[in-house]
C-alpha atoms as a PDB file:
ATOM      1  CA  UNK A   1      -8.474  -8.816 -16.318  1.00  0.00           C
ATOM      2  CA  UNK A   2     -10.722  -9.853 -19.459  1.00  0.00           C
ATOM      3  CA  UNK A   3     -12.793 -12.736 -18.853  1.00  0.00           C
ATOM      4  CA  UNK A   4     -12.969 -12.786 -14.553  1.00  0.00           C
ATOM      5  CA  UNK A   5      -8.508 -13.330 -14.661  1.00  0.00           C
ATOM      6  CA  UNK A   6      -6.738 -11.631 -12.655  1.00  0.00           C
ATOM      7  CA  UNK A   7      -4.706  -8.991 -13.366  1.00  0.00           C
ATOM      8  CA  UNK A   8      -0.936  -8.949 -14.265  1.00  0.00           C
ATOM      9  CA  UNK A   9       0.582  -5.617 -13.473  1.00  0.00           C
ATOM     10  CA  UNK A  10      -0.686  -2.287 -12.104  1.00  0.00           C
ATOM     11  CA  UNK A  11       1.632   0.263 -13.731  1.00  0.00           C
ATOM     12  CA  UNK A  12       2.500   3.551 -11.351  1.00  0.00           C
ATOM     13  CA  UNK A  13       4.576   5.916 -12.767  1.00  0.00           C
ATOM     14  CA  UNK A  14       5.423   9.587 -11.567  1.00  0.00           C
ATOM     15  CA  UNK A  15       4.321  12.501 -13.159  1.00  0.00           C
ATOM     16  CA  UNK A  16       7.311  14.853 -15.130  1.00  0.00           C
ATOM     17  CA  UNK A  17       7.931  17.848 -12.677  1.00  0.00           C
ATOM     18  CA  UNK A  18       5.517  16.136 -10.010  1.00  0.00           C
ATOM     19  CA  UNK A  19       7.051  13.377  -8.059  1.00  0.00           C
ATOM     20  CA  UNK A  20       4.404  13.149  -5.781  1.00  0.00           C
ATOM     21  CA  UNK A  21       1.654  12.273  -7.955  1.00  0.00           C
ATOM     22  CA  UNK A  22       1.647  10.013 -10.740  1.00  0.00           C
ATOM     23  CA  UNK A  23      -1.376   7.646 -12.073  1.00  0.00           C
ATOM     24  CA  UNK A  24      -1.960   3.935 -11.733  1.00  0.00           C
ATOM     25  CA  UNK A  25      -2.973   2.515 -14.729  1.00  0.00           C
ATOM     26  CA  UNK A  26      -4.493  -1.371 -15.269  1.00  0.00           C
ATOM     27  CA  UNK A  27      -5.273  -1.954 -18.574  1.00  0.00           C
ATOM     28  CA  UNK A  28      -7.924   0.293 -19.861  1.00  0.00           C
ATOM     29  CA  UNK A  29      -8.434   2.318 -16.214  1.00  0.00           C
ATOM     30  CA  UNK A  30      -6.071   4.941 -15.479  1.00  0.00           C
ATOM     31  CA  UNK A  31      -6.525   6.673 -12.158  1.00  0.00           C
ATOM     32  CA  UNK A  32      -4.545   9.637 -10.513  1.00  0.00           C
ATOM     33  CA  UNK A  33      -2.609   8.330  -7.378  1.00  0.00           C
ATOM     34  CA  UNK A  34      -0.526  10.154  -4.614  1.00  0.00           C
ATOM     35  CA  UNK A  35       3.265   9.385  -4.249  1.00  0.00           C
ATOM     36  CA  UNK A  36       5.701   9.864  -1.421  1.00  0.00           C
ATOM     37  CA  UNK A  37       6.207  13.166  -0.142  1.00  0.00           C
ATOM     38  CA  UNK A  38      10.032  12.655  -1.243  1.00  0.00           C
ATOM     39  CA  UNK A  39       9.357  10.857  -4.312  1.00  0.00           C
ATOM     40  CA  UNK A  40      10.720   8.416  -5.302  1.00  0.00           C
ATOM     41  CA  UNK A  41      14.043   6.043  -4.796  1.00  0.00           C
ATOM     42  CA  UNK A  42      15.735   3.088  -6.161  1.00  0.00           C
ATOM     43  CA  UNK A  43      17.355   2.495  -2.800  1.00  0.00           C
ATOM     44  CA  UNK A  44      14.379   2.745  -0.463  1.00  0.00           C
ATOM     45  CA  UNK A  45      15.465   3.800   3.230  1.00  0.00           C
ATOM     46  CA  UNK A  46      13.444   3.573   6.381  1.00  0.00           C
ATOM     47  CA  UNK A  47      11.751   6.833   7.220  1.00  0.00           C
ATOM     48  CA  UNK A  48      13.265   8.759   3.964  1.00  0.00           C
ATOM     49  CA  UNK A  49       9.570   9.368   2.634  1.00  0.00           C
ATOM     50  CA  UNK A  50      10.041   7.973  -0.380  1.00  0.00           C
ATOM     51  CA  UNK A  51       7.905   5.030  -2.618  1.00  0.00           C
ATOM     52  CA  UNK A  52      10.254   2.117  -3.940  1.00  0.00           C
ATOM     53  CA  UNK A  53      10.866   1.941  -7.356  1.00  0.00           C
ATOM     54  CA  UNK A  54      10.366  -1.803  -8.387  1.00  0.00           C
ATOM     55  CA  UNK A  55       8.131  -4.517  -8.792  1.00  0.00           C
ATOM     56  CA  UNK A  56       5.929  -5.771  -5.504  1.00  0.00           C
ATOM     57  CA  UNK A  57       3.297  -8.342  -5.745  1.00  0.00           C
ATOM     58  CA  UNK A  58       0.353  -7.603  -3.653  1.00  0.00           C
ATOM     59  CA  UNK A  59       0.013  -9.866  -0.937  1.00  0.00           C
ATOM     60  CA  UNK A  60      -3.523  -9.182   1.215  1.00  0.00           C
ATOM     61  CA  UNK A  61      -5.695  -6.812   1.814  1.00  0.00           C
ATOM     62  CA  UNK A  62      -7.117  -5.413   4.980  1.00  0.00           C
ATOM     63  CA  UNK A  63     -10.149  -3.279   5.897  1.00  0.00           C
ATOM     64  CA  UNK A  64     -12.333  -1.402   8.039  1.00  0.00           C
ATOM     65  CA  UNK A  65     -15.381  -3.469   8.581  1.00  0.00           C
ATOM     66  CA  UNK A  66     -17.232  -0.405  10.217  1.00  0.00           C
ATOM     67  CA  UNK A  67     -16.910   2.009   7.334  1.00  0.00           C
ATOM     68  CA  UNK A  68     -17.741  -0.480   3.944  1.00  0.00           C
ATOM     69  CA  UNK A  69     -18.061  -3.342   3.272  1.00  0.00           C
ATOM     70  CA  UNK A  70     -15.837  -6.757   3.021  1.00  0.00           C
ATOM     71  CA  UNK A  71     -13.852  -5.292  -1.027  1.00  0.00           C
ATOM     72  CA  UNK A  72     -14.366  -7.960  -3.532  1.00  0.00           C
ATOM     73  CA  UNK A  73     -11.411  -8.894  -4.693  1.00  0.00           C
ATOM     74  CA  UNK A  74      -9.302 -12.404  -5.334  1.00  0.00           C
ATOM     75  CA  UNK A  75      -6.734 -11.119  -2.299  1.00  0.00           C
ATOM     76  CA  UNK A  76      -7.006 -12.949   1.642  1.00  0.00           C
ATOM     77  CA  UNK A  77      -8.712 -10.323   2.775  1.00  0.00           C
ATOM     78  CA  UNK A  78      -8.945  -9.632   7.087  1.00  0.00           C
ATOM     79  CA  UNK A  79     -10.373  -6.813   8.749  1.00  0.00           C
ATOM     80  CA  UNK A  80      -8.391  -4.022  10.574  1.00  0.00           C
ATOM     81  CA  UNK A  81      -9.254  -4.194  14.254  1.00  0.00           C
ATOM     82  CA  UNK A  82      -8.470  -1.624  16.679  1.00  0.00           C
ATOM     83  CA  UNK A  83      -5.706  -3.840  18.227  1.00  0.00           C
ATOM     84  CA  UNK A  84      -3.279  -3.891  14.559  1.00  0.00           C
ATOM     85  CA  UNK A  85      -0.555  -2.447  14.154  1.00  0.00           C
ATOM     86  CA  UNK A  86       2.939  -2.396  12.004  1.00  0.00           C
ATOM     87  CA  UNK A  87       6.138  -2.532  13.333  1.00  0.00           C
ATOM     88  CA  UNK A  88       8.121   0.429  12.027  1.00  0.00           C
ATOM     89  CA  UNK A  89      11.324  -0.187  14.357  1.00  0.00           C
ATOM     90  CA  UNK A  90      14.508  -1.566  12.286  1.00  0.00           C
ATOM     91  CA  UNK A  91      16.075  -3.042  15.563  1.00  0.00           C
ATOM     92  CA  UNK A  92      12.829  -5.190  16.625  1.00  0.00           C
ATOM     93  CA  UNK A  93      12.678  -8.940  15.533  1.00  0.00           C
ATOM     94  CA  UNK A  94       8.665  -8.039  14.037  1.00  0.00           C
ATOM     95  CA  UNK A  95      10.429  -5.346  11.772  1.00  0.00           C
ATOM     96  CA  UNK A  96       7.949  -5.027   9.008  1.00  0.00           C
ATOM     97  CA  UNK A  97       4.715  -7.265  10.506  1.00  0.00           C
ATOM     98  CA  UNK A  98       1.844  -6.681  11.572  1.00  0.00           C
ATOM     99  CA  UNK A  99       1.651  -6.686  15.733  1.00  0.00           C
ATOM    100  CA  UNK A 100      -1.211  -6.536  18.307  1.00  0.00           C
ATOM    101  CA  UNK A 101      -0.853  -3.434  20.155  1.00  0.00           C
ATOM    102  CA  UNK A 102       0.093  -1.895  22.683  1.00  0.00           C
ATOM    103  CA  UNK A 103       3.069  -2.985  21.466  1.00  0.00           C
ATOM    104  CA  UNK A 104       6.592  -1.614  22.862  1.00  0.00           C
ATOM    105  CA  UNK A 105       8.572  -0.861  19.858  1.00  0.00           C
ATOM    106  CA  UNK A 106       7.669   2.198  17.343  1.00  0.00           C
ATOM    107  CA  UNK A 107       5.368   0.775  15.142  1.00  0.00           C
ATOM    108  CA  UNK A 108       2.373   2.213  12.984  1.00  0.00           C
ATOM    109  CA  UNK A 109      -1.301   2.271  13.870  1.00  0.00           C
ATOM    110  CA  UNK A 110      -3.349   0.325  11.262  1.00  0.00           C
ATOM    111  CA  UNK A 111      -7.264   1.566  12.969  1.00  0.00           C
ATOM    112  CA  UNK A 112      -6.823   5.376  11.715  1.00  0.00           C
ATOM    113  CA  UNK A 113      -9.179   7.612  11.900  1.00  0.00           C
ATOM    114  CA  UNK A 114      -8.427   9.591   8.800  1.00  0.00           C
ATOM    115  CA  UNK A 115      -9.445   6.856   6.364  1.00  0.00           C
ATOM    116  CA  UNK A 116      -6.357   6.269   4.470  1.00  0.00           C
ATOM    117  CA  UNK A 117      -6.281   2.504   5.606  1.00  0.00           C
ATOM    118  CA  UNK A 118     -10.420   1.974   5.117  1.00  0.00           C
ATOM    119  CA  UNK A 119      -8.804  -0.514   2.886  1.00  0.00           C
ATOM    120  CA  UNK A 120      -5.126  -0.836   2.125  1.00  0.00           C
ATOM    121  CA  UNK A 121      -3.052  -3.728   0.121  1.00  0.00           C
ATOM    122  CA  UNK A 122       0.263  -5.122   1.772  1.00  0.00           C
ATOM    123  CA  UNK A 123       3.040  -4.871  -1.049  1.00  0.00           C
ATOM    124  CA  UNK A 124       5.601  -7.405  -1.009  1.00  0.00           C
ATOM    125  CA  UNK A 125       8.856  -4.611  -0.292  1.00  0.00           C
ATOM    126  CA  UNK A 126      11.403  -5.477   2.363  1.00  0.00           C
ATOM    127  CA  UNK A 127       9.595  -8.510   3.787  1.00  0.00           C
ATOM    128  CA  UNK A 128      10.831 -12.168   2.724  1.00  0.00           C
ATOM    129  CA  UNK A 129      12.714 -11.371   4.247  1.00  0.00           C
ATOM    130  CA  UNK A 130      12.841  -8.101   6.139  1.00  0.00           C
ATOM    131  CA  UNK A 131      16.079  -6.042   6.169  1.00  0.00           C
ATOM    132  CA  UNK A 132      16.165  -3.680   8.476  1.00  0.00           C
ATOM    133  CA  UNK A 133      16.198   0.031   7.553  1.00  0.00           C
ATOM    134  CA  UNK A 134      15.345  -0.704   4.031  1.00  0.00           C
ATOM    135  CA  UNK A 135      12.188   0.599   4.576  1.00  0.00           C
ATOM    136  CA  UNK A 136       8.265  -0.834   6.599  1.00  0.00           C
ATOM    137  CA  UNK A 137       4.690  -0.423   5.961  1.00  0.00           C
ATOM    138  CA  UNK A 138       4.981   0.231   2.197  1.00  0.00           C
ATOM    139  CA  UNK A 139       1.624  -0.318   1.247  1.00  0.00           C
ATOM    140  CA  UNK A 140      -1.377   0.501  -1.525  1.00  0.00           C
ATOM    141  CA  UNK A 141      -3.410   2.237   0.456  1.00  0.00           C
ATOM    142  CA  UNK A 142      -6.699   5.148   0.081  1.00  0.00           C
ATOM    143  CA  UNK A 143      -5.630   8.626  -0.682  1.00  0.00           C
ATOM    144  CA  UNK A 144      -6.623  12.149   1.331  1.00  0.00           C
ATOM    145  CA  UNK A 145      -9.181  13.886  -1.074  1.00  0.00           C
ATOM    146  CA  UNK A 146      -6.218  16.211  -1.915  1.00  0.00           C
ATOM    147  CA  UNK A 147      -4.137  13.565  -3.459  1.00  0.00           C
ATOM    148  CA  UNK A 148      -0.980  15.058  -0.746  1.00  0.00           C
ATOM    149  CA  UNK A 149       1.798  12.851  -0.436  1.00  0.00           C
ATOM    150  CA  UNK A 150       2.134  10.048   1.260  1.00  0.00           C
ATOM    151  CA  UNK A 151       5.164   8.612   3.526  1.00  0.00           C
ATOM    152  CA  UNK A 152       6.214   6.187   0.864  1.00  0.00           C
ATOM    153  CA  UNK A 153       3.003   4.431  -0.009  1.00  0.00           C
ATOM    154  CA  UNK A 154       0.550   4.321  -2.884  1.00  0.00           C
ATOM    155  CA  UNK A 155      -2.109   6.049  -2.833  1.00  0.00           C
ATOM    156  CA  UNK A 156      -5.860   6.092  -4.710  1.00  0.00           C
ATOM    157  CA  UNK A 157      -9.102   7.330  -3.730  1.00  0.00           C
ATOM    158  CA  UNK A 158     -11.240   4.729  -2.330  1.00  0.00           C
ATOM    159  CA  UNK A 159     -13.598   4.235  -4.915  1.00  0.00           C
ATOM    160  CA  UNK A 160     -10.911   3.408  -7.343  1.00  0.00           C
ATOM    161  CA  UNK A 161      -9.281   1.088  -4.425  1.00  0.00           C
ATOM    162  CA  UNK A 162     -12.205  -0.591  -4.578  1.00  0.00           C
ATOM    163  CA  UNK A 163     -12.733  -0.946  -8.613  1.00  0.00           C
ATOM    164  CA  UNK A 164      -9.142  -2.212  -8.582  1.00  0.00           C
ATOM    165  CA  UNK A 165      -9.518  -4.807  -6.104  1.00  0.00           C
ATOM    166  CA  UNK A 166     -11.870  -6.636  -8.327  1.00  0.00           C
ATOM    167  CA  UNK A 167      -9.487  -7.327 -10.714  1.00  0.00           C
ATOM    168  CA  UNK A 168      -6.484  -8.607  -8.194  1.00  0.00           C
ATOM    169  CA  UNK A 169      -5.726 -11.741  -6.838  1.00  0.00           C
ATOM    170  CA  UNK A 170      -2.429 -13.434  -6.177  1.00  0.00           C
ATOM    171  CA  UNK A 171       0.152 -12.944  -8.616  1.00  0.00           C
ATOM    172  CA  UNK A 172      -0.854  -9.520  -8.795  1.00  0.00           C
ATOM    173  CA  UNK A 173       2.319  -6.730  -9.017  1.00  0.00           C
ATOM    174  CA  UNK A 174       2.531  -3.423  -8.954  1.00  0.00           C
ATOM    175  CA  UNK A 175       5.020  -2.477 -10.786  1.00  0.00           C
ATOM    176  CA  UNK A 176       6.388   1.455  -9.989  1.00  0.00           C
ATOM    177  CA  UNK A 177       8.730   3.435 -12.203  1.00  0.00           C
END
């Protein structure tokens, strides 16, 4: 991060008697994040609402060109149109990739209305290459204002999103204990 490189690891851990929350800390910023709503698991399962422990480099980013602008950050970097989604169904060849809806299988909408995905970073977990039911659509993505959980995901407010971004590129992990 010193000097314009990008940075090595963002470090999530848990809090003690709050599995939900923890903080995400990269080098001298620490910033409270939101966990899943099960906490979390060494053996990630699909739809068990929990975050992966492990290390996950962070692949692109996506956002919502309507609500801010393009983040600055070394990630590709695409905009979420109303047609993305994420296949969520274990049994469909797209398991964990994005899809152009309407799409037939269960899959998740990526154009939400609640602003979690105003900007959200694709983690590398479960996709080179996918396995089904070990878990989709694990990503680093904005948190509600009350920090609740999330279904498995990562979670910051959007201003710190977008402070972090500037320091990530490719090579980038997050690395959750």
């Amino acid at each position: 991060m010193k000097d314009g490189k990008t940075a090595e690891v963002l470090a999530v851990r848990a809090r003690p008697g709050a599995p939900q929350r923890g903080t995400l800390s990269l080098e001298s910023i620490t910033v409270p994040c939101a966990l899943g709503k099960s906490g979390l698991a060494i053996r990630k399962r699909e739809g068990d609402g929990k975050t992966p422990v492990g290390c996950f480099e962070l692949l692109s980013a996506y956002y919502r060109a309507d609500r801010l602008r393009r983040p600055t950050t070394r990630l590709p970097v695409s905009e979420i149109t109303p047609d993305l989604g994420w296949c969520d169904d274990p049994s469909h060849p797209r398991y964990n990739r994005p899809v152009e809806l309407p799409f037939p299988a269960s899959h998740e909408k990526m154009w939400r209305e609640d602003g979690l995905y105003d900007v959200v970073v694709v983690l590398d977990h479960n996709l080179r290459p996918a396995v089904p039911g070990l878990g989709s659509a694990i990503f680093f993505h904005c948190a509600r204002p009350d920090y609740s959980p999330t279904e498995g995901c990562v979670a910051v407010s959007r201003s710190d999103m977008l402070k972090i971004l500037l320091h990530c590129g490719p090579g980038t992990i997050m690395a959750i204990e």
